[in-house]
Protein backbone atom coordinates (compact mmCIF):
# COMPACT_ATOMS: atom_id res chain seq x y z
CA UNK A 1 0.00 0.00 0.00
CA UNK A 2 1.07 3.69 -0.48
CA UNK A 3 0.77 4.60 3.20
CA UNK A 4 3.70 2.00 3.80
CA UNK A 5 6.04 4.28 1.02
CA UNK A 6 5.04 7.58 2.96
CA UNK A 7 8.26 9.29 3.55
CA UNK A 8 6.90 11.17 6.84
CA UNK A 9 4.93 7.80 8.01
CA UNK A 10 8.21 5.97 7.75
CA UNK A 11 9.95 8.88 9.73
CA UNK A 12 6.98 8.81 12.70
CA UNK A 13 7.54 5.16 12.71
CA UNK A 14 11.19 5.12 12.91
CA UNK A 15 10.88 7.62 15.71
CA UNK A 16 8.94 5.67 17.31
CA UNK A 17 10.83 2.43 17.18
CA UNK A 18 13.84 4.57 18.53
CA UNK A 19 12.17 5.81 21.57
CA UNK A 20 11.35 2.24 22.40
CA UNK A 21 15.05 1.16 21.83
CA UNK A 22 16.40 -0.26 24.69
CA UNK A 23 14.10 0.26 26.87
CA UNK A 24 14.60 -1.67 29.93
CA UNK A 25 16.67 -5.02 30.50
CA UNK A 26 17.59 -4.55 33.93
CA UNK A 27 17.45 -8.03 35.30
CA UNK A 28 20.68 -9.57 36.26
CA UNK A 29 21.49 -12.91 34.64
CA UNK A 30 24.53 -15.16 33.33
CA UNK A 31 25.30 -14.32 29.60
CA UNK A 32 27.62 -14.35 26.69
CA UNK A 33 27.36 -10.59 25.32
CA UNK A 34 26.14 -10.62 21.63
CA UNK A 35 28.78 -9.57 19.30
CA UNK A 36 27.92 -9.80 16.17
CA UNK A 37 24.12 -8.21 14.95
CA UNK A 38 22.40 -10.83 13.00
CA UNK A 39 20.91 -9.51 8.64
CA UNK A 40 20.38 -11.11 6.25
CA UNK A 41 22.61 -8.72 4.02
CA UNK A 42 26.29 -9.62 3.30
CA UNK A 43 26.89 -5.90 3.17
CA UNK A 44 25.47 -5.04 6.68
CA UNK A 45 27.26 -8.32 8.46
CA UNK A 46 30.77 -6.82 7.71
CA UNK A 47 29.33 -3.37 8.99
CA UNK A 48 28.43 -4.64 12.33
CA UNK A 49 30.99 -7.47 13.06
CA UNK A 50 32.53 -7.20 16.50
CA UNK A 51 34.39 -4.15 18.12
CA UNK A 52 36.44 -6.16 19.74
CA UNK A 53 37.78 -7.92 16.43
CA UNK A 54 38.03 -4.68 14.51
CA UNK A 55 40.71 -3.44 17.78
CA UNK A 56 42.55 -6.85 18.01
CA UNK A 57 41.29 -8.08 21.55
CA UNK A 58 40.78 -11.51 22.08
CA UNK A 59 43.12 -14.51 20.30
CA UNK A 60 45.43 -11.85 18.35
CA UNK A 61 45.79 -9.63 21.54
CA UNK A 62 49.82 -9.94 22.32
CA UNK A 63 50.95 -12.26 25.24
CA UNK A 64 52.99 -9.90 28.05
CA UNK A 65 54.78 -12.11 30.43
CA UNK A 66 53.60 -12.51 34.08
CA UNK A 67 55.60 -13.16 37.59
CA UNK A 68 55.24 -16.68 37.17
CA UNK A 69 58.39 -18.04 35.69
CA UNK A 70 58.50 -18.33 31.59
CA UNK A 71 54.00 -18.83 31.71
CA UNK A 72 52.57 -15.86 29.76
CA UNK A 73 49.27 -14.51 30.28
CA UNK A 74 47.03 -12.25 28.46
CA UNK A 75 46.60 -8.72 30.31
CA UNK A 76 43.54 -6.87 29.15
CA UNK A 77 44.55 -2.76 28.76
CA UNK A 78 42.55 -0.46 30.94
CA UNK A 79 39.62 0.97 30.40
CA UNK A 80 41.38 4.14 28.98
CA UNK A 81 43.77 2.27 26.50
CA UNK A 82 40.69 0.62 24.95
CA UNK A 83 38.93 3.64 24.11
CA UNK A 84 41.88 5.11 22.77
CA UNK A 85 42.08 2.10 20.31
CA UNK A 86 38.98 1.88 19.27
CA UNK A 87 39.35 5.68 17.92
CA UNK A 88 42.82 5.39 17.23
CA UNK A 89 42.14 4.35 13.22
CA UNK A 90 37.82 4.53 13.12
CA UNK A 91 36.32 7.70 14.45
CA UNK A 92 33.15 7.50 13.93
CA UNK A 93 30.51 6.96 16.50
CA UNK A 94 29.98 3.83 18.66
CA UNK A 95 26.31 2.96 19.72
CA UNK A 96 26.46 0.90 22.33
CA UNK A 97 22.82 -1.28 22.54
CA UNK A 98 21.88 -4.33 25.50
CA UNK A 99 23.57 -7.43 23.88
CA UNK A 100 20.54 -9.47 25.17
CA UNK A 101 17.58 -7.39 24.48
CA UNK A 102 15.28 -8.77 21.45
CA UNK A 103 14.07 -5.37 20.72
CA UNK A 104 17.14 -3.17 21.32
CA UNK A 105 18.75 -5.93 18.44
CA UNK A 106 15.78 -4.79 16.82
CA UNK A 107 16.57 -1.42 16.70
CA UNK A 108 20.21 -1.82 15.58
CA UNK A 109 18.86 -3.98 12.71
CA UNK A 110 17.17 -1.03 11.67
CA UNK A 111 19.22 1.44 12.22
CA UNK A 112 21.68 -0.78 9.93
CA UNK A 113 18.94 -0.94 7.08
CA UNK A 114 18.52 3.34 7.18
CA UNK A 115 22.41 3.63 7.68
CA UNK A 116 23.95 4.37 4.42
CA UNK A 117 22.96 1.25 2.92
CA UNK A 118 24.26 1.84 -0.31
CA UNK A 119 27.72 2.30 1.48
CA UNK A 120 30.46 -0.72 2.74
CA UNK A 121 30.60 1.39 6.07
CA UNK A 122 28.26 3.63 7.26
CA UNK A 123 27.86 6.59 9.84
CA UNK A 124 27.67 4.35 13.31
CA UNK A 125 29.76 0.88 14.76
CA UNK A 126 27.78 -0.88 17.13
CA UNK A 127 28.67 -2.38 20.07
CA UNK A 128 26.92 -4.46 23.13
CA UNK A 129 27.13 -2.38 26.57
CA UNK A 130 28.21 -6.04 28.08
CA UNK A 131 31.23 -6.31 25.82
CA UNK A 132 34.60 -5.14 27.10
CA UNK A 133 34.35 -2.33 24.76
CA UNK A 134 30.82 -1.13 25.82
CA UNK A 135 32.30 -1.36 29.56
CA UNK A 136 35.05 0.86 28.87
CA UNK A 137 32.84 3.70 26.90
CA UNK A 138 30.18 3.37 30.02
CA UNK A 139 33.49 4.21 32.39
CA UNK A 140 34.89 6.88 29.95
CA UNK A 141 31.11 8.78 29.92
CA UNK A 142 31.67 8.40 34.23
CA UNK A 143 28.85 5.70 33.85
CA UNK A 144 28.96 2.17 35.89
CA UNK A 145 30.60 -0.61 33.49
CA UNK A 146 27.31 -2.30 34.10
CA UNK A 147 25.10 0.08 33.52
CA UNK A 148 22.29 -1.39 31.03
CA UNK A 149 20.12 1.10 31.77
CA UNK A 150 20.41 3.12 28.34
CA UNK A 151 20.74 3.04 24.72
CA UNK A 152 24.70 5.50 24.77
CA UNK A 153 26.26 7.27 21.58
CA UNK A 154 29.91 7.67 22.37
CA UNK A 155 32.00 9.97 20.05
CA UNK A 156 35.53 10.06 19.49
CA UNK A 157 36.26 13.84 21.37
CA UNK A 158 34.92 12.17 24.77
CA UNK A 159 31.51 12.77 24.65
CA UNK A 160 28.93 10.54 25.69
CA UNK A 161 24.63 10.63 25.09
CA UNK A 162 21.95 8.54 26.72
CA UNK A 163 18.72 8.22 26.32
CA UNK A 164 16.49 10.65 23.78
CA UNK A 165 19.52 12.67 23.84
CA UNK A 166 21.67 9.60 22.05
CA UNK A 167 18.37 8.59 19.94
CA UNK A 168 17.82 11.91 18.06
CA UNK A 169 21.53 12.82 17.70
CA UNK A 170 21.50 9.29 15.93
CA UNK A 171 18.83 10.17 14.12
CA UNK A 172 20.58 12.93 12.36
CA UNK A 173 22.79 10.94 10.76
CA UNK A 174 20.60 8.60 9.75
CA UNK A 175 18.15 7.70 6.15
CA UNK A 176 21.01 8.80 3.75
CA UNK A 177 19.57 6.85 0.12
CA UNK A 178 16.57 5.68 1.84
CA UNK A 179 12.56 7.24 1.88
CA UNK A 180 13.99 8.22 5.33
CA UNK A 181 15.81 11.21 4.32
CA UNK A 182 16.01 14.03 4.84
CA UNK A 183 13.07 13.70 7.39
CA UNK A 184 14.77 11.43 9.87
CA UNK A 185 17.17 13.89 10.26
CA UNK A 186 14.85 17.07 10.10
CA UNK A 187 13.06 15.83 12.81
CA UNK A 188 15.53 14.14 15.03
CA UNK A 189 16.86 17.68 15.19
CA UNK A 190 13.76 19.27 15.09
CA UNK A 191 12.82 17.34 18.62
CA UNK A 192 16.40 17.38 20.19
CA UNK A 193 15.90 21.41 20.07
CA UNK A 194 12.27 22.18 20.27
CA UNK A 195 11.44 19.41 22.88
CA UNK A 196 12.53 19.82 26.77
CA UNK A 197 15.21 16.76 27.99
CA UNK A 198 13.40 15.62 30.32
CA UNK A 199 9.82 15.42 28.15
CA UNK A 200 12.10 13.69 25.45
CA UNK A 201 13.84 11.24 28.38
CA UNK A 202 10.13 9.91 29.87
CA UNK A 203 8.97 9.70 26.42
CA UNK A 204 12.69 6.95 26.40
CA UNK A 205 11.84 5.63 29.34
């Protein structure tokens, strides 16, 4: 049908689904943080394969040596020397979603589709707030490392959003070659100026 084409019904809809994003997994369980956001388009699974690959953590992460005669051990860099490598060759921004949330994987499925689809990489990399990457953004924005209480847009000069704040100011960046622009963008900003934070943050919540 037509209606489903409309430009500005897309745009109210993809509002919408971003102000339900994430919007409360607070339960505490025993998990393995998603890494890698399932689609079903080639294209899109090398845009949102996992941080930590794209730094080098994990099996290619150099052995230092430890105390303990001529055993070697992997030590993990702080919290500080992460974030500095995952801006150190990539600075665009990292969203940062709840790895085991149906609907926030949801959302970054769609924010993947509207994302410069046209393009290898787009505008955002995506990362869960469990993996050691989302921890050390949370601590860089003076956040808990488990704090799973928000969607968070992290930038590369050390700024940090949550909540409608981080949902609009990723919707201006976002329906580049789709029906979605330019009025994702248009309103995203539209709403991030017009509309009081804390209207725009129960509205999140």
């Amino acid at each position: 049908p037509a209606k489903e084409h409309d430009p500005q019904n897309m745009s109210k809809n993809m509002l919408l689904c971003a102000a339900l994003l994430c919007s409360a997994t607070r339960h505490a369980m025993s998990f393995a943080p998603l890494s890698v956001v399932p689609t079903s388009r080639p294209s899109l699974q090398l845009r949102s394969c996992s941080m930590t690959a794209e730094i080098g953590l994990g099996a290619d992460m150099p052995n230092q040596q430890s105390d303990v005669g001529a055993s070697t051990q992997t030590v993990p860099p702080t919290w500080k020397g992460l974030v500095e490598r995952v801006f150190e060759k990539d600075q665009r921004p990292v969203i940062l979603y709840d790895g085991v949330c149906n609907l926030c994987n949801g959302g970054v499925n769609f924010m993947l589709d509207f994302d410069e689809p046209e393009k290898l990489k787009g505008n955002y990399r995506f990362a869960a707030l469990q993996s050691e990457v989302g921890k050390a953004l949370l601590q860089r924005g003076g956040r808990a490392h488990d704090d799973l209480s928000s969607i968070v847009l992290a930038t590369h000069d050390g700024r940090t959003f949550t909540e409608s704040e981080a949902i609009l100011r990723i919707g201006q960046k976002l329906g580049g070659g789709t029906p979605l622009w330019p009025w994702a963008p248009f309103a995203s900003t539209v709403a991030l100026v017009a509309v009081p934070g804390f209207v725009r943050d129960n509205v999140y919540r």
